[in-house]
Protein backbone atom coordinates (compact mmCIF):
# COMPACT_ATOMS: atom_id res chain seq x y z
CA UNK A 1 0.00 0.00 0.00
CA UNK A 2 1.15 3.96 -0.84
CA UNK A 3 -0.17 6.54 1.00
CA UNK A 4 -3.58 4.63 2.16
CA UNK A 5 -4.29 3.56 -1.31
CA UNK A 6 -4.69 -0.15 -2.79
CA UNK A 7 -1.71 -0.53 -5.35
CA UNK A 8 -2.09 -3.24 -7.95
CA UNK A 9 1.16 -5.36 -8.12
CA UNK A 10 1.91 -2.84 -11.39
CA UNK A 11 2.72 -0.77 -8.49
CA UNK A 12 -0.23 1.74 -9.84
CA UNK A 13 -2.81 2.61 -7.62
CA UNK A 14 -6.19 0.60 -8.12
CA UNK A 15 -7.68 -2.96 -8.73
CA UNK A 16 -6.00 -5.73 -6.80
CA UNK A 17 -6.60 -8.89 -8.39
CA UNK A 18 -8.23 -11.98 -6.86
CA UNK A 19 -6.27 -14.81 -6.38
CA UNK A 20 -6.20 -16.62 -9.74
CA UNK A 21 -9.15 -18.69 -9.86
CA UNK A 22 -10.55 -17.60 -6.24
CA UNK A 23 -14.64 -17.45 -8.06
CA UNK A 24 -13.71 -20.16 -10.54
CA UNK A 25 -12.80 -22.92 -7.69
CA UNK A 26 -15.37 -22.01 -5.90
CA UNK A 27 -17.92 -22.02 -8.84
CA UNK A 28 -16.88 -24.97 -9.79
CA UNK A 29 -17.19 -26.91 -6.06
CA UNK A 30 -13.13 -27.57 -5.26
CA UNK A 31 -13.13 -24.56 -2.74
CA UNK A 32 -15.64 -25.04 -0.32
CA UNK A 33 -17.33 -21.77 0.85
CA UNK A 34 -15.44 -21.75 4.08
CA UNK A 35 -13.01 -20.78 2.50
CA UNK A 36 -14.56 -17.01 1.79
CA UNK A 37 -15.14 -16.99 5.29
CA UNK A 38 -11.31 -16.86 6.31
CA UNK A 39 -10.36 -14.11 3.56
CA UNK A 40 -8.76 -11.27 4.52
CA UNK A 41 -10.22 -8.07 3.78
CA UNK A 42 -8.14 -7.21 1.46
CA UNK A 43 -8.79 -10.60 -0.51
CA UNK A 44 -12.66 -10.03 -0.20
CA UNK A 45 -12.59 -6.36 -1.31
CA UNK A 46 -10.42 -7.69 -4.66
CA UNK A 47 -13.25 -10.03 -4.95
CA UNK A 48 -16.16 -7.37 -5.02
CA UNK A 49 -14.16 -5.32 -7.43
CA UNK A 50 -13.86 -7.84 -10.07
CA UNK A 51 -17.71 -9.46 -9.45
CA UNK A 52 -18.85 -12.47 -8.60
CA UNK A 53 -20.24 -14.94 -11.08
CA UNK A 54 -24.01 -15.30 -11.36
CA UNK A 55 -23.27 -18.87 -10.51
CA UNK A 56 -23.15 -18.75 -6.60
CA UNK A 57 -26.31 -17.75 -6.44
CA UNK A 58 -27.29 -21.03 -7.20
CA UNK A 59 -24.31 -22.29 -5.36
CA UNK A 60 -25.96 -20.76 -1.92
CA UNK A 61 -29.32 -21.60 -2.76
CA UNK A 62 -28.19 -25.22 -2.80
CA UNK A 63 -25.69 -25.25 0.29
CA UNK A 64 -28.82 -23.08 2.02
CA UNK A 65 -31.59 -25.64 0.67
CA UNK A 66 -33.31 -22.92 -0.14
CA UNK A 67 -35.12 -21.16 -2.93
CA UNK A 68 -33.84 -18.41 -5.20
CA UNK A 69 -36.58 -16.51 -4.35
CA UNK A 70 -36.13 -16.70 -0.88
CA UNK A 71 -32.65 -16.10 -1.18
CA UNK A 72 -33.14 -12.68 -3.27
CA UNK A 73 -35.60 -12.19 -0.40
CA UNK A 74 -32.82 -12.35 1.98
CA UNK A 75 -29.93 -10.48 0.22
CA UNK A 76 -32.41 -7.85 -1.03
CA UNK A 77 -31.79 -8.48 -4.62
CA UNK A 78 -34.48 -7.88 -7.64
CA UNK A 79 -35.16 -11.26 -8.86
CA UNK A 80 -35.48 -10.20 -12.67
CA UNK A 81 -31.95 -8.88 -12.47
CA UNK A 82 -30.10 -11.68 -10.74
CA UNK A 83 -31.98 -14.11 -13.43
CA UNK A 84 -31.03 -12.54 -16.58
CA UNK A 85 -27.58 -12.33 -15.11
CA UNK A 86 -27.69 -16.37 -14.64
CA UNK A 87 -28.98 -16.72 -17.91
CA UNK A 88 -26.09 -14.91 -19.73
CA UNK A 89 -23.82 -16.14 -17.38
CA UNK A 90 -22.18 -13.03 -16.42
CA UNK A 91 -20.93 -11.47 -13.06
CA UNK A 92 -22.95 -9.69 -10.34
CA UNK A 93 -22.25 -6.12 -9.77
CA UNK A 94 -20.20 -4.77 -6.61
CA UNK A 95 -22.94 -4.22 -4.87
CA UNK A 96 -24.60 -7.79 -5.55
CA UNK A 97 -21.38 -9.52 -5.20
CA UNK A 98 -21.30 -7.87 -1.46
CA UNK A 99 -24.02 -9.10 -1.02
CA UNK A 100 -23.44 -12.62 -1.71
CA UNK A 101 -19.97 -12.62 -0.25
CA UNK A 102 -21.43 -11.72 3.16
CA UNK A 103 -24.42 -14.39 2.65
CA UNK A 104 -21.77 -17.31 1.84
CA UNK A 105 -19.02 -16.55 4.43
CA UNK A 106 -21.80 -16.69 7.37
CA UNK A 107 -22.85 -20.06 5.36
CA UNK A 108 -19.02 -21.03 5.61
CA UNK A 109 -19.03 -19.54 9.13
CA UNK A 110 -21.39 -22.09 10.33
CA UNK A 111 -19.86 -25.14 8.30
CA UNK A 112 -16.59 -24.34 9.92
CA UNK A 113 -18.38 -24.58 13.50
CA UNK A 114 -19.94 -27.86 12.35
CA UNK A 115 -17.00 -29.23 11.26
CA UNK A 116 -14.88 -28.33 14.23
CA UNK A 117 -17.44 -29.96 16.41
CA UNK A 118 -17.20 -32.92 15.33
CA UNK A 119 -20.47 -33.60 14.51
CA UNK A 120 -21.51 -32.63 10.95
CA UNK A 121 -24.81 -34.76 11.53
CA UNK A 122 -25.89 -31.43 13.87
């Protein structure tokens, strides 16, 4: 960091990128959403700048068992939008991807207390 402000490894201020494949691993099932839970901020605000696919919204409706309407219900998202968006497979805005980001690291939250319990069966 100079002066207070994110510097990209270009050593100009602005956009820090992800770590390579951070939404792709998890899209795809090989990083389990625990994993968003122990990013640091610094990781997690990268992540908001660059979007997150459409494609964890269906990832947390399925780790939630819930429905997508009840899940745009929850994050305060407009249902029409977040469709489309899973229809042309493209990314969420910033303040969508927030959104989700702070839905699936309390969901990886709780499967990290689970797990560390010892008793996944509850």
């Amino acid at each position: 960091m100079s002066g207070g402000r994110l510097t990209a490894p270009s050593g100009r201020p602005g956009k820090i990128p992800a770590e390579k494949g951070a939404w792709t691993g998890i899209i795809e099932g090989r990083r389990p959403l625990e994993k968003l839970y122990s990013f640091e901020a610094i990781e997690r605000i990268a992540l908001v700048r660059e979007g997150a696919p459409a494609g964890i919204v269906t990832i947390l409706v399925e780790e939630m068992s819930i429905t997508r309407d009840r899940l745009y219900r929850i994050a305060g998202l407009p249902r029409a939008t977040i469709d489309r968006k899973l229809r042309a497979n493209v990314r969420l805005d910033q303040d969508e991807t927030e959104r989700m980001i702070g839905i699936a690291r309390l969901v990886g939250q709780v499967a990290r207390i689970v797990r560390e319990s010892g008793k996944p069966d509850g």
